[in-house]
N, C-alpha and C. Protein backbone atom coordinates (compact mmCIF):
# COMPACT_ATOMS: atom_id res chain seq x y z
N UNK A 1 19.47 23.40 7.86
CA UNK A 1 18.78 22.22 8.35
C UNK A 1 17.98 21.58 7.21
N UNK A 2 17.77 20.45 7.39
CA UNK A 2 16.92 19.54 6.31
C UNK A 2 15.73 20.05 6.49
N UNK A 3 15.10 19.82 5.44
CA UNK A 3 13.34 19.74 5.35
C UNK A 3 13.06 18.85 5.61
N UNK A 4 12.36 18.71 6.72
CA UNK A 4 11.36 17.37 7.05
C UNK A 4 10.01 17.45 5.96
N UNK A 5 9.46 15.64 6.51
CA UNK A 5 8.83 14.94 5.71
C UNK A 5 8.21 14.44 6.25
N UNK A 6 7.05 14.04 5.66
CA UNK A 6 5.56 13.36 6.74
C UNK A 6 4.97 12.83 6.06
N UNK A 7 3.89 12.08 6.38
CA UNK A 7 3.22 11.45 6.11
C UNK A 7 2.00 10.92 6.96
N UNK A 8 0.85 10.73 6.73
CA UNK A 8 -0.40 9.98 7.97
C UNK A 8 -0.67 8.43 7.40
N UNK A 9 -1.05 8.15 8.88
CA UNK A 9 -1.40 6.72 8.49
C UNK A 9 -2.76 6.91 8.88
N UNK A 10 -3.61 6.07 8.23
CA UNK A 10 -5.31 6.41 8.82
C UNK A 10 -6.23 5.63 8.57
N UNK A 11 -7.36 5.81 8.60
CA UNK A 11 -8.32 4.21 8.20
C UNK A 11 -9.46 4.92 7.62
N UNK A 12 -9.40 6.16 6.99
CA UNK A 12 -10.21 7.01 6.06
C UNK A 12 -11.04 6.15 4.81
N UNK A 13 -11.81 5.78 4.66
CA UNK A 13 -12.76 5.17 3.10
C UNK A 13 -13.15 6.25 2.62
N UNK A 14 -12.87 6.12 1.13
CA UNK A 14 -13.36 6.88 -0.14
C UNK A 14 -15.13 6.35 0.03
N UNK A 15 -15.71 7.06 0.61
CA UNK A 15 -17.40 6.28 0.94
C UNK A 15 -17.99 6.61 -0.41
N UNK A 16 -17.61 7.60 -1.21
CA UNK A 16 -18.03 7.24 -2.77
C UNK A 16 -18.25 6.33 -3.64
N UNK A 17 -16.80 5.59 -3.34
CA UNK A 17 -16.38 3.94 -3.45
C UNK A 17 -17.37 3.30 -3.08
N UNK A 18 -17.50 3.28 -1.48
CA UNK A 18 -18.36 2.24 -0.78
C UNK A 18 -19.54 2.31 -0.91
N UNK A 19 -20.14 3.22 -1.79
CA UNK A 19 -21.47 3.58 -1.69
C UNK A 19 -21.44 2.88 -3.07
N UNK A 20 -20.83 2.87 -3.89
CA UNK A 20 -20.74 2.66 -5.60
C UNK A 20 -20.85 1.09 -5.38
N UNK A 21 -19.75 0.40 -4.35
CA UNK A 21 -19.32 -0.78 -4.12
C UNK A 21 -20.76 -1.81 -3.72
N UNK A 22 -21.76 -1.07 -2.99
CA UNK A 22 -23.16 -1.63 -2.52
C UNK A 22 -23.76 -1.67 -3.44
N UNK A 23 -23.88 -0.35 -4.45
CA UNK A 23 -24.64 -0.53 -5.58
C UNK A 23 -24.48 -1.54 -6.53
N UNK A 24 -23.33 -1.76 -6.62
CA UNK A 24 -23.09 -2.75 -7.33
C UNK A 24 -23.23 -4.41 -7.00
N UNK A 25 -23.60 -4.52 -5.60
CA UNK A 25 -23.96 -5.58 -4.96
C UNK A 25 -25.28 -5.59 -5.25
N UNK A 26 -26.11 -4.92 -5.02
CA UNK A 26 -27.43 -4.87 -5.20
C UNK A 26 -27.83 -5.44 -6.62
N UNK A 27 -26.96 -4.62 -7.59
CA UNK A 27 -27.47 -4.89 -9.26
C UNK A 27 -26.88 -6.41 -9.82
N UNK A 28 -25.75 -6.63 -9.04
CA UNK A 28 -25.07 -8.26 -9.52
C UNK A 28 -26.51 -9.23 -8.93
N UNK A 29 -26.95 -9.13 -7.47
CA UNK A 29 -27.89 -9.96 -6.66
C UNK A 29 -28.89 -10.01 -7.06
N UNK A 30 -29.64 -9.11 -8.25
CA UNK A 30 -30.51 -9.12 -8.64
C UNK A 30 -30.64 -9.48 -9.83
N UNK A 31 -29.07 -10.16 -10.32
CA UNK A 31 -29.18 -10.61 -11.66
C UNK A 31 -28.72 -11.88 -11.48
N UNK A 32 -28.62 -12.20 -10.06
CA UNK A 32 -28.21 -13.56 -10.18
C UNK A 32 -29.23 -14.63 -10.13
N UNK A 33 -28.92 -15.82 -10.50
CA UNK A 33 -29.57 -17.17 -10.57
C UNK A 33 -30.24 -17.75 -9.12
N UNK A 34 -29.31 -17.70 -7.82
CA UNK A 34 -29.23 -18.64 -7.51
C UNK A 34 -30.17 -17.99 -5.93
N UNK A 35 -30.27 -16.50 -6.66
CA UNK A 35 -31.13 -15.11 -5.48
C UNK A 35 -32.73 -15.30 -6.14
N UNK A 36 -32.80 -16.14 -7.24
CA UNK A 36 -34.21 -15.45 -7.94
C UNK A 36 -35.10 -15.70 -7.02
N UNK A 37 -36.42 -14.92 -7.13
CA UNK A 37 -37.53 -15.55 -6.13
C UNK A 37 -37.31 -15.84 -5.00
N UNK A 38 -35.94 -15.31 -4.38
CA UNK A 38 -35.60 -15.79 -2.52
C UNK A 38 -35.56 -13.67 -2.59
N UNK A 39 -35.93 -13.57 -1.13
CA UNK A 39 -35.61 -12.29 -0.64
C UNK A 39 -34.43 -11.91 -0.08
N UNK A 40 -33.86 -10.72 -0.08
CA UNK A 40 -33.01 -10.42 0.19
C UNK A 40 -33.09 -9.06 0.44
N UNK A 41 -32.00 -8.44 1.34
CA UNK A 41 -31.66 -7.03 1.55
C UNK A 41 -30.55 -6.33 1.85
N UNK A 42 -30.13 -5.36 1.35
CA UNK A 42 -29.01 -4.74 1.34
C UNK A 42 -29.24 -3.27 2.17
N UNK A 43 -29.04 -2.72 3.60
CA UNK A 43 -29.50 -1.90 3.82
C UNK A 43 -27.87 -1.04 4.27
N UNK A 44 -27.56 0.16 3.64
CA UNK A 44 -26.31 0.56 3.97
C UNK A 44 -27.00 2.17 5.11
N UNK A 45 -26.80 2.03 6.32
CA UNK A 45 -26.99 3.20 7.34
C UNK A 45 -25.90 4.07 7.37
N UNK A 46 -26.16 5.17 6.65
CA UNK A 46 -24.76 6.41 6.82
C UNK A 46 -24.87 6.61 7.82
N UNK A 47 -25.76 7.56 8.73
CA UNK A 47 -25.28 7.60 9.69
C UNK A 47 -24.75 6.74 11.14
N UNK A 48 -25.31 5.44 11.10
CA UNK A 48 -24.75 4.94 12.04
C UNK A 48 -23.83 4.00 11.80
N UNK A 49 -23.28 3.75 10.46
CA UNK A 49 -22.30 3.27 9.97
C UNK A 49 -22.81 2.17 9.81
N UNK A 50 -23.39 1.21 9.34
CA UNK A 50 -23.42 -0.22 9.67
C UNK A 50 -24.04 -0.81 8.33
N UNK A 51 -23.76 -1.69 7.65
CA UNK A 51 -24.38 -2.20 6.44
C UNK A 51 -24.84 -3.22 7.13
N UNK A 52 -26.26 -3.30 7.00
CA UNK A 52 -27.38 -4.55 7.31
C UNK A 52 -27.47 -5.38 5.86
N UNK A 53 -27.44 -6.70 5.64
CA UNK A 53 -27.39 -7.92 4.75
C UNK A 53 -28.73 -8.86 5.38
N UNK A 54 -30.18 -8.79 4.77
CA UNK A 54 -30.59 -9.83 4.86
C UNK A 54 -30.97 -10.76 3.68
N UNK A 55 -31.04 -12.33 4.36
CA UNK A 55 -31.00 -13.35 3.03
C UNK A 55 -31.89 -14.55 3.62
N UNK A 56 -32.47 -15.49 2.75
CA UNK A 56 -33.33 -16.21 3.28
C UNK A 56 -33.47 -17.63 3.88
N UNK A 57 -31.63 -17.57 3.79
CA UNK A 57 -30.94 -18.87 4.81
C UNK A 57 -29.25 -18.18 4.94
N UNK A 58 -28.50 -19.00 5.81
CA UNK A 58 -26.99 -18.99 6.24
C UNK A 58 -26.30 -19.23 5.06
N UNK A 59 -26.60 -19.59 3.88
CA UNK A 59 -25.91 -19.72 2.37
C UNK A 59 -26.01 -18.49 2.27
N UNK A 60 -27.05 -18.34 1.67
CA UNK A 60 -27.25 -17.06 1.17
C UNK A 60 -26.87 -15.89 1.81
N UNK A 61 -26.82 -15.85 2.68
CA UNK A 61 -26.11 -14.91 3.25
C UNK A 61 -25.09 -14.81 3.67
N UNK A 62 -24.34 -16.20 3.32
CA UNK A 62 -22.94 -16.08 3.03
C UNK A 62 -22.57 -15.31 1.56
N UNK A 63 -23.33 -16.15 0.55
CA UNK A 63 -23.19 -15.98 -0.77
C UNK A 63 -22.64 -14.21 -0.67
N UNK A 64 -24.05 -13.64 -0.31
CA UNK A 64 -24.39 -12.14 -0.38
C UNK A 64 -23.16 -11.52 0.82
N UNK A 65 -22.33 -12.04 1.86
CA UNK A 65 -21.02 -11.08 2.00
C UNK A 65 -19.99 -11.13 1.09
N UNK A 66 -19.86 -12.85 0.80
CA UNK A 66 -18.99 -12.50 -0.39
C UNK A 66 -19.11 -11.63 -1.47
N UNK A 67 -20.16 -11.50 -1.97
CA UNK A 67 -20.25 -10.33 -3.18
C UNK A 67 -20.02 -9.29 -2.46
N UNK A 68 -20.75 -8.69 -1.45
CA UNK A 68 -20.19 -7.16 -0.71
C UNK A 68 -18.63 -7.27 -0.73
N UNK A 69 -17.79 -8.46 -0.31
CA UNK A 69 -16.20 -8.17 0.00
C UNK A 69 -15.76 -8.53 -1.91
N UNK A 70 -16.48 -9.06 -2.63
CA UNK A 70 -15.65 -8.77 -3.78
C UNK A 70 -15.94 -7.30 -4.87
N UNK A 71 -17.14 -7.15 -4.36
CA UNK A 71 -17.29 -5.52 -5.36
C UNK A 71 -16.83 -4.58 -4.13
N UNK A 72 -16.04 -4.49 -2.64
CA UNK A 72 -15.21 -3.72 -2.45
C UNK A 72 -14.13 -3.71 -2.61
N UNK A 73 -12.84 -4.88 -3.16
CA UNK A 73 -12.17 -5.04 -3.37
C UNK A 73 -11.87 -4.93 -4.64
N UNK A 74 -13.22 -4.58 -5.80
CA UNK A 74 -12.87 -3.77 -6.87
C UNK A 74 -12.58 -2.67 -7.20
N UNK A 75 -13.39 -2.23 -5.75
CA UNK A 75 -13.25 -0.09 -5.74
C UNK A 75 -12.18 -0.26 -4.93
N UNK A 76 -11.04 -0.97 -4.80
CA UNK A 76 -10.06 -0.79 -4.02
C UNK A 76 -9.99 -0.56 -2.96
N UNK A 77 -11.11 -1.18 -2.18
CA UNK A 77 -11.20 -0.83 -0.82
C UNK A 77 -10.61 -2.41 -0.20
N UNK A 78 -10.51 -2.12 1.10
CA UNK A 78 -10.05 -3.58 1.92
C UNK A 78 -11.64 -4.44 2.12
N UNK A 79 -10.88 -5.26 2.34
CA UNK A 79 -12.82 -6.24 3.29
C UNK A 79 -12.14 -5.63 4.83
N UNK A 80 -11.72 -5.03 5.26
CA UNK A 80 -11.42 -5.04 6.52
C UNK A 80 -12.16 -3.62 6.75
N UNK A 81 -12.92 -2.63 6.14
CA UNK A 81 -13.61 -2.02 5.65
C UNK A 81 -15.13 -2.20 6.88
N UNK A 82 -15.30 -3.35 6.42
CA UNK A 82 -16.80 -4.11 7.40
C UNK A 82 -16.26 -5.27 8.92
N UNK A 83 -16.66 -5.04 9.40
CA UNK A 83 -16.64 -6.01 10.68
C UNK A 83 -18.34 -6.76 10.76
N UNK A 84 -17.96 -7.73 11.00
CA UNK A 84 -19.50 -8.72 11.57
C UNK A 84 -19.60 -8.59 13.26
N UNK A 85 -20.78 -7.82 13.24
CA UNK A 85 -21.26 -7.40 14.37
C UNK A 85 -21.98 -8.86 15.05
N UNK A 86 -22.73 -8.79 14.40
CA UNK A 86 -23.74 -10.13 14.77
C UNK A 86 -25.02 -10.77 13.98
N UNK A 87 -25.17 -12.07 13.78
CA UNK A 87 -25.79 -12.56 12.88
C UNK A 87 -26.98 -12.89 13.98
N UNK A 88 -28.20 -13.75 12.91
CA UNK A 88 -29.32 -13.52 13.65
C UNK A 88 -30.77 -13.49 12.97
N UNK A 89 -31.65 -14.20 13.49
CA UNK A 89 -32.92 -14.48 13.25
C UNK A 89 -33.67 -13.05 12.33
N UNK A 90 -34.31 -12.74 11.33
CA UNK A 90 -35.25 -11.46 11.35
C UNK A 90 -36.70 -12.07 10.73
N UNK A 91 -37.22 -11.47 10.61
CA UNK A 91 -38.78 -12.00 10.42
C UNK A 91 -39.02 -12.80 8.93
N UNK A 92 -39.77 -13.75 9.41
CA UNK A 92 -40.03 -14.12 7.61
C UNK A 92 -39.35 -15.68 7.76
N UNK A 93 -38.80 -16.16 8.63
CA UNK A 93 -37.88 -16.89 8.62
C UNK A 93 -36.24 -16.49 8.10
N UNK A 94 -36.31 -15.45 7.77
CA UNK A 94 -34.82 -14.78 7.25
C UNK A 94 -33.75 -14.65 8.04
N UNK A 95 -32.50 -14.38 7.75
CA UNK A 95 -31.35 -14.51 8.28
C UNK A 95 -30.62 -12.82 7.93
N UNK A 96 -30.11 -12.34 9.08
CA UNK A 96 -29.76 -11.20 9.17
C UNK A 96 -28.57 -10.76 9.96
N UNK A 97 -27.60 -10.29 9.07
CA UNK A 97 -25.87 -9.95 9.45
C UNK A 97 -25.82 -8.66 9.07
N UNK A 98 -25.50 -7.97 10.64
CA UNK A 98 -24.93 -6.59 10.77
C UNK A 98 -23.86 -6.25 10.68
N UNK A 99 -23.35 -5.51 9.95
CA UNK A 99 -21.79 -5.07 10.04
C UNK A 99 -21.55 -3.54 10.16
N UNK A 100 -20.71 -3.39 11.32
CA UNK A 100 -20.04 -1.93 11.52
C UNK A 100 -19.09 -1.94 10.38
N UNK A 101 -19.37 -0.38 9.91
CA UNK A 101 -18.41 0.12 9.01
C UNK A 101 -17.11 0.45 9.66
N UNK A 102 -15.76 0.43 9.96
CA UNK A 102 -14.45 0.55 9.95
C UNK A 102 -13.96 1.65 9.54
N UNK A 103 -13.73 3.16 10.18
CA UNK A 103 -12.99 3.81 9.18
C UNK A 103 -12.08 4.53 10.56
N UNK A 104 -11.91 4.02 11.13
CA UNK A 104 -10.72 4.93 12.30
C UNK A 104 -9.85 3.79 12.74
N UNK A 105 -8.96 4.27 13.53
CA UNK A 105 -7.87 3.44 14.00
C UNK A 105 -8.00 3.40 15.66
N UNK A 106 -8.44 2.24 15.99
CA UNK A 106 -8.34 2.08 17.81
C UNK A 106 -7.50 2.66 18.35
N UNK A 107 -7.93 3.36 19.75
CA UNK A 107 -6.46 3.41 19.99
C UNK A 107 -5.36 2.68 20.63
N UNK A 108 -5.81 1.95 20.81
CA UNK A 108 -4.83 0.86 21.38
C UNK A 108 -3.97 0.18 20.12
N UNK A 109 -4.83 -0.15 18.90
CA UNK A 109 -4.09 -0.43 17.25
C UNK A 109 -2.60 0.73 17.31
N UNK A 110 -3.39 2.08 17.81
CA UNK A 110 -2.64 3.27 17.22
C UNK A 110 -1.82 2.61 17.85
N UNK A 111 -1.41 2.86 19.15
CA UNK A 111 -0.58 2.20 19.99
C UNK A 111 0.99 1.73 19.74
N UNK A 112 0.40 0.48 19.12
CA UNK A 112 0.78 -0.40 18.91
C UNK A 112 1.57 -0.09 17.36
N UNK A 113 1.03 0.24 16.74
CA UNK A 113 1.34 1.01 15.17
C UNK A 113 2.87 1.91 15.81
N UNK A 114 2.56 2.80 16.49
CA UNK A 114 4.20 3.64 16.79
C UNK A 114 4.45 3.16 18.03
N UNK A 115 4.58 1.95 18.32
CA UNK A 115 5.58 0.93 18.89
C UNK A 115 6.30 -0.01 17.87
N UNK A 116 5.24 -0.53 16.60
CA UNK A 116 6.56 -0.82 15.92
C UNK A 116 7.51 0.12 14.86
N UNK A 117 6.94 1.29 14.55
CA UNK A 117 7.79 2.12 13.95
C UNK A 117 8.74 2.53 15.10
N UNK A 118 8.70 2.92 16.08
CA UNK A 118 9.58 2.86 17.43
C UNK A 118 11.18 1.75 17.00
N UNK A 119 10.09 0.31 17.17
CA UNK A 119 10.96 -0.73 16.75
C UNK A 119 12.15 -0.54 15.62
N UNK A 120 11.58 -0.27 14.95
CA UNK A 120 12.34 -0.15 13.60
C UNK A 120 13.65 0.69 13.54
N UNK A 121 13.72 1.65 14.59
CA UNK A 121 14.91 2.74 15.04
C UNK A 121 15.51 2.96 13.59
N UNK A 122 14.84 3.65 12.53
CA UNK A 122 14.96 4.68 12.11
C UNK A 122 14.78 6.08 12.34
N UNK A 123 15.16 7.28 11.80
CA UNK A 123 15.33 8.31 12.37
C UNK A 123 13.63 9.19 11.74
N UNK A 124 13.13 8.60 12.72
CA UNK A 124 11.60 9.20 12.48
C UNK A 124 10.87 9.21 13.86
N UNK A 125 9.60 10.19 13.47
CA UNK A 125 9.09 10.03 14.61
C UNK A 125 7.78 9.92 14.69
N UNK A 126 7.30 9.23 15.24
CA UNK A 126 5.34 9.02 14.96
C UNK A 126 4.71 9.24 16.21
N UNK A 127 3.55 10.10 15.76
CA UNK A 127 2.71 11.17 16.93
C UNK A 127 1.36 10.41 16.47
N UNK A 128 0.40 9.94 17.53
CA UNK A 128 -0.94 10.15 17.09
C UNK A 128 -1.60 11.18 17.46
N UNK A 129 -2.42 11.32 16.37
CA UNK A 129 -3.70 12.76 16.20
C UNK A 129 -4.49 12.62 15.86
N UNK A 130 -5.54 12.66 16.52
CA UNK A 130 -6.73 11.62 16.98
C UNK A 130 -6.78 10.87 16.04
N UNK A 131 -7.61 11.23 14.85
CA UNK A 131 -7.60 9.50 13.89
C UNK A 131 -6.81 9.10 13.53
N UNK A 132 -5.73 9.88 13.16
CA UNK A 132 -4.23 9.24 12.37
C UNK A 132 -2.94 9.24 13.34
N UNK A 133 -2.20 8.84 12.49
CA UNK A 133 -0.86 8.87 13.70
C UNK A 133 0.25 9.72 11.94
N UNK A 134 0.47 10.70 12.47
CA UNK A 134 1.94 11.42 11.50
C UNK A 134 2.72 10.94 12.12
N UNK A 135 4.02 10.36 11.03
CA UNK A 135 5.21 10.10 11.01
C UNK A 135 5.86 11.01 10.48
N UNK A 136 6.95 11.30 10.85
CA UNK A 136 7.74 12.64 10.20
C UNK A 136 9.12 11.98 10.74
N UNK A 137 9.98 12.32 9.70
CA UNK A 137 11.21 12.28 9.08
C UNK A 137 12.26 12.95 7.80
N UNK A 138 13.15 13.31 8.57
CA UNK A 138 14.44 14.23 7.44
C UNK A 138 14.49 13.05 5.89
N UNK A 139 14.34 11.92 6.29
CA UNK A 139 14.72 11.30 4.68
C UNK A 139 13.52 10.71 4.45
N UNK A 140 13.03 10.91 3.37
CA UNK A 140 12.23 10.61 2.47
C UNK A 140 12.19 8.39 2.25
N UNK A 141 13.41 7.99 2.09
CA UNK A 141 14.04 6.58 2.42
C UNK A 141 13.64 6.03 3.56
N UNK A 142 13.42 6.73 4.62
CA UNK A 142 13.36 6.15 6.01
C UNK A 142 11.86 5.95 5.96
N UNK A 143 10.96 6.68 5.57
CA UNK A 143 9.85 7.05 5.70
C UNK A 143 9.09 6.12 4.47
N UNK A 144 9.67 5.93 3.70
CA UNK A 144 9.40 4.68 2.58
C UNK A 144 9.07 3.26 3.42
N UNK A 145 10.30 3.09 4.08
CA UNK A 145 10.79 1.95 4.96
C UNK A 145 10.19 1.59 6.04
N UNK A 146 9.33 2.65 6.69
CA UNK A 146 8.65 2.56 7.22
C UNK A 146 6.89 2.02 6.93
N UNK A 147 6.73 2.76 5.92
CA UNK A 147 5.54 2.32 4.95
C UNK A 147 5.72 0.72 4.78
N UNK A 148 6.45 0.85 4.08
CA UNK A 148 6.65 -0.91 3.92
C UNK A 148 6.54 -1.83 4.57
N UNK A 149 7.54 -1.38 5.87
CA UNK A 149 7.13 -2.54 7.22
C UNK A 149 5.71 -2.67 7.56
N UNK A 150 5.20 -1.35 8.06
CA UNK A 150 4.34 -1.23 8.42
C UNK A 150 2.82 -2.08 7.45
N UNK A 151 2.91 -2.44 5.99
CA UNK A 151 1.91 -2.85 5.21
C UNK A 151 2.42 -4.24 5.56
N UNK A 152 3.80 -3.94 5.80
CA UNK A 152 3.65 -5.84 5.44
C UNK A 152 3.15 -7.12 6.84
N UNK A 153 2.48 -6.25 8.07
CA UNK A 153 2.22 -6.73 9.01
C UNK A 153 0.57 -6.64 8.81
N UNK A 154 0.02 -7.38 9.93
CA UNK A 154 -1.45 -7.98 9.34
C UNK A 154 -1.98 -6.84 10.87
N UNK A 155 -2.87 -5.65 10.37
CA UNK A 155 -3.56 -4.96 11.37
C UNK A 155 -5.05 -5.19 11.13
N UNK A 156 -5.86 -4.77 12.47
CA UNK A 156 -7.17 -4.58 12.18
C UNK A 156 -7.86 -3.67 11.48
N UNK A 157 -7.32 -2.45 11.34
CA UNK A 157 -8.18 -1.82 10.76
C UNK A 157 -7.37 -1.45 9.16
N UNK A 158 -8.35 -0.98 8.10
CA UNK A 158 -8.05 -1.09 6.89
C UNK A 158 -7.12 0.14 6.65
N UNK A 159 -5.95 0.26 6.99
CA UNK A 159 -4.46 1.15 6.95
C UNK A 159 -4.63 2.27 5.40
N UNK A 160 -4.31 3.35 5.27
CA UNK A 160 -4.21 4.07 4.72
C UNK A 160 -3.03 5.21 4.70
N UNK A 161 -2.17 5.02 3.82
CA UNK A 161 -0.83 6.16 3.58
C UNK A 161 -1.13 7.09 2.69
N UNK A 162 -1.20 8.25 3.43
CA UNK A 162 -1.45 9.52 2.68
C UNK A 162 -0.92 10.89 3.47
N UNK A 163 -0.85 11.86 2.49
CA UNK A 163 -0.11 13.13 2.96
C UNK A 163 1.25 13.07 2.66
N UNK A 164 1.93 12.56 1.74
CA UNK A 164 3.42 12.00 1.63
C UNK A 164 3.67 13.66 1.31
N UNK A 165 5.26 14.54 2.15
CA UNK A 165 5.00 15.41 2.12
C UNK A 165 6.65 15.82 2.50
């Protein structure tokens, strides 16, 4: 019989990254021009997942997600990483945007994820387990092919292929 082959799909962050990725928001914002003398805050909550952004109008705190989504997209992380919870008044006259951190796969996403590998009727098979969903398959080709489809469709949460096996 063949050796099977696997692989997980998952929504795991390198939080090393993401922790490196804030820092580096913090040190660009504080060297920028256009932040001087306005307040601002960068508050990242491990445990309850959520990066708090405050700024001292709706620019600026636009300005300041864009820098969070471009120094994560240097550590190779997705922007799909953060979700906007809700924006909102905080003291001072300041402006304040919560974002849940992202690192699992819904299950209803899962779902939907091995319905279209389903689709695809290659000779594989995809199980979810709790955070991830394994795909397993005899050819190594099929399981490529699957990867592929699967990136080249637009999901919610920030997709991760690992365990190739």
């Amino acid at each position: 019989m063949a050796k099977e082959h696997s692989f997980d799909i998952s929504a795991k962050i390198d939080m090393q990254n993401f922790k490196n990725a804030i820092n580096l928001v913090d040190r660009e914002v504080a060297n920028r021009y256009d932040f001087k003398g306005t307040p601002y805050e960068i508050n990242y909550k491990e445990k309850d997942k959520l990066l708090v952004l405050v700024a001292s109008s709706d620019n600026k705190l636009d300005a300041l997600k864009d820098i969070v989504i471009a120094k994560l997209l240097k550590q190779n992380l997705s922007s799909k990483v953060i979700e906007e919870l809700k924006v909102e008044d905080s003291s001072g006259s300041n402006r304040k945007a919560t974002f849940k951190i992202v690192d699992y796969i819904e299950s209803k996403e899962a779902k939907k994820i091995t319905a279209e590998i389903k689709k695809l009727k290659l000779k594989v098979t995809a199980q979810i387990e709790g955070d991830s969903i394994r795909v397993k398959g005899a050819k190594l080709d099929d399981l490529q092919k699957v990867i592929k489809e699967i990136k080249a469709q637009e999901w919610e949460a920030p997709l991760v292929f690992e365990n190739m096996r």
